[in-house]
C-alpha atoms as a PDB file:
ATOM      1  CA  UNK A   1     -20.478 -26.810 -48.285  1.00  0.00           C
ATOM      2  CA  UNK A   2     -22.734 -23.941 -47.077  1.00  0.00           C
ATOM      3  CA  UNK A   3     -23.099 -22.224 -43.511  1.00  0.00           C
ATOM      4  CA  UNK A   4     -25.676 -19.811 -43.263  1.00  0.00           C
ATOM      5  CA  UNK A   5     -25.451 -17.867 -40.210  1.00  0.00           C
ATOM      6  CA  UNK A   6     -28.435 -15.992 -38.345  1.00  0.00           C
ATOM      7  CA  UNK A   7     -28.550 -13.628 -36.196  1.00  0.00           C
ATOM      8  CA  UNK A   8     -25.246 -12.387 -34.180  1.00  0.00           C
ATOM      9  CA  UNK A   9     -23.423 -15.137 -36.086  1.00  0.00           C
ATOM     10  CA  UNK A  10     -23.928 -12.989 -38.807  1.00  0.00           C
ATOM     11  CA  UNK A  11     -23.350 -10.026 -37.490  1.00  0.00           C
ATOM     12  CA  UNK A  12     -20.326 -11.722 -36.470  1.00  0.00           C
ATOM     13  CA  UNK A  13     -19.074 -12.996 -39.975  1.00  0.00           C
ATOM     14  CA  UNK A  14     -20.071 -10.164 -41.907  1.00  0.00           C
ATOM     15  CA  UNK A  15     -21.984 -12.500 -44.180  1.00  0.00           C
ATOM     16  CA  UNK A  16     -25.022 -14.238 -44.251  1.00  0.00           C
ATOM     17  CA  UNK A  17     -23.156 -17.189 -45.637  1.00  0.00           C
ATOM     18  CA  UNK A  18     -19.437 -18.626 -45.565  1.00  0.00           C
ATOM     19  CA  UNK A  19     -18.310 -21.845 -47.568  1.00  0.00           C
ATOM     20  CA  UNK A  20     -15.932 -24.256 -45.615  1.00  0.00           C
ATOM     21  CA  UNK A  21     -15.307 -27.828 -46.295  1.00  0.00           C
ATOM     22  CA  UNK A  22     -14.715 -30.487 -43.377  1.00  0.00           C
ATOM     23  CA  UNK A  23     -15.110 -34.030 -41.985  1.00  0.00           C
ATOM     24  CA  UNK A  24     -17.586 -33.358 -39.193  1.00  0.00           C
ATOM     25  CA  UNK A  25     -19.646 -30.604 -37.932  1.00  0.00           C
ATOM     26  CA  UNK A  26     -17.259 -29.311 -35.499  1.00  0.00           C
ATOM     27  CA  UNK A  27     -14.513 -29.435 -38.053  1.00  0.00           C
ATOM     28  CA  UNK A  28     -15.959 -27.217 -40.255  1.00  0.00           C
ATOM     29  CA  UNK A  29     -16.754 -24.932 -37.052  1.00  0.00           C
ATOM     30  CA  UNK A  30     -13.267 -24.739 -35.971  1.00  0.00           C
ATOM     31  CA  UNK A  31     -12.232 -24.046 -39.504  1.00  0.00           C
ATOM     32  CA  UNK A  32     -14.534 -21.014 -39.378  1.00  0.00           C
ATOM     33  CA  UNK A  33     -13.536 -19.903 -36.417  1.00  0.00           C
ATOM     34  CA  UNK A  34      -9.804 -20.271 -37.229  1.00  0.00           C
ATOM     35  CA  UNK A  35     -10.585 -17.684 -39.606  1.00  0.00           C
ATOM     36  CA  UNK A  36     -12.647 -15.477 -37.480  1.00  0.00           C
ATOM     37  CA  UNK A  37     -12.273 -14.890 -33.454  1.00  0.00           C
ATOM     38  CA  UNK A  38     -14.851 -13.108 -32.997  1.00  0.00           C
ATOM     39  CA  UNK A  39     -17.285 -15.389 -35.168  1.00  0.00           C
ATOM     40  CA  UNK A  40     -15.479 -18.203 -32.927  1.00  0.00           C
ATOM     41  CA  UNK A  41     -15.903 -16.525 -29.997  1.00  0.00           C
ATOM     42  CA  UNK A  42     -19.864 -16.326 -30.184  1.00  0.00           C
ATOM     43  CA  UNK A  43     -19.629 -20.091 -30.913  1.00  0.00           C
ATOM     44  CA  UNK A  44     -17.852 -22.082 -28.808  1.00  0.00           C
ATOM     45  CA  UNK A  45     -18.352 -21.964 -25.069  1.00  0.00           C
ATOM     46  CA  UNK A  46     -14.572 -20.127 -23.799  1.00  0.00           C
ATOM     47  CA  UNK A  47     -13.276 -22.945 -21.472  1.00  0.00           C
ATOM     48  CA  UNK A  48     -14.181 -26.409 -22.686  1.00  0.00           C
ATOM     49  CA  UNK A  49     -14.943 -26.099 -26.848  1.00  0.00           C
ATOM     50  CA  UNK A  50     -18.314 -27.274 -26.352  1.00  0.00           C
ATOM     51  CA  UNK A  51     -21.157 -24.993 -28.181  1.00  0.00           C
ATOM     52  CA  UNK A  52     -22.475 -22.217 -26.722  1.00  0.00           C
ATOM     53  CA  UNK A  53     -26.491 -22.657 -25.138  1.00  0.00           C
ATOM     54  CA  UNK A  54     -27.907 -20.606 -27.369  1.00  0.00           C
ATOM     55  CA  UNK A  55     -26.239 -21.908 -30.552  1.00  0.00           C
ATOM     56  CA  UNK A  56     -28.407 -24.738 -32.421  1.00  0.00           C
ATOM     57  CA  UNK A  57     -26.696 -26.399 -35.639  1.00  0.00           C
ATOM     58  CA  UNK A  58     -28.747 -27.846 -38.590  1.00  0.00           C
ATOM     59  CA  UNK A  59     -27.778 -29.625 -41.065  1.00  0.00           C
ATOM     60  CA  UNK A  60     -29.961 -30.079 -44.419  1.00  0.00           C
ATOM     61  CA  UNK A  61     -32.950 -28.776 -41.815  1.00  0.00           C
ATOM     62  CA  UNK A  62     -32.267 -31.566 -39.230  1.00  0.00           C
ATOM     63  CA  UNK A  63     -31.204 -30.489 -35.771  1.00  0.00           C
ATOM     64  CA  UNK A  64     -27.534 -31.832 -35.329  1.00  0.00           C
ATOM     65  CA  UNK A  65     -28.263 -32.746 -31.326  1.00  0.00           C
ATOM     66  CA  UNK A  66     -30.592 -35.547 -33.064  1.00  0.00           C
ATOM     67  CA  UNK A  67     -27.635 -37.058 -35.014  1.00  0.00           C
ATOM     68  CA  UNK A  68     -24.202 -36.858 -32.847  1.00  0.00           C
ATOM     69  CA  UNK A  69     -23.928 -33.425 -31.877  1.00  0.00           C
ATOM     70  CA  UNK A  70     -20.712 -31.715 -33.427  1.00  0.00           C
ATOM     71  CA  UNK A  71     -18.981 -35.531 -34.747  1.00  0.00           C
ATOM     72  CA  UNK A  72     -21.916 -35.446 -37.224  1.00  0.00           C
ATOM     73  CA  UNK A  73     -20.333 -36.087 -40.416  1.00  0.00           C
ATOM     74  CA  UNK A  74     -20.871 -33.694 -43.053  1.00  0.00           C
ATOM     75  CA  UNK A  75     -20.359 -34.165 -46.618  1.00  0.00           C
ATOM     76  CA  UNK A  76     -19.489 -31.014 -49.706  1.00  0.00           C
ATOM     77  CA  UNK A  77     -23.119 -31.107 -51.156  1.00  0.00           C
ATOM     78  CA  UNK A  78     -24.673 -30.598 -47.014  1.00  0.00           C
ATOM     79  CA  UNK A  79     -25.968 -27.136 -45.869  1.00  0.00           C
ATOM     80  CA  UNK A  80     -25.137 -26.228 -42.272  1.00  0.00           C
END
């Protein structure tokens, strides 16, 4: 699937968008982030995994918080 990235997160990546595949949301996060400190970092909040404040997470244009949060399943043809 796609994740485009705004902002810092893109800054971050050094891309405006990665490709990742994964069960859930926070799968494909951690997958990313594997891959990337730094992009990881900027994330995920340091001490309990949880999303940072700032960070909302979309996918297909719907706000992931109105689904369930990061164990929103995500399928190969889904845009993050």
């Amino acid at each position: 699937m796609i994740i485009k990235l705004f902002g810092g997160l893109r800054k971050k990546a050094g891309a405006s968008e990665l490709y990742e595949s994964g069960a859930t949301i926070r799968e494909v996060l951690e997958k990313i982030s594997a891959d990337n400190e730094d992009l990881g970092a900027a994330i995920f909040a340091k001490n309990n995994g949880e999303l940072r404040p700032h960070i909302r997470v979309m996918v297909n244009g719907v706000d992931s918080e109105l689904a369930q949060g990061l164990d929103t399943t995500v399928g190969d043809d889904d845009q993050i």
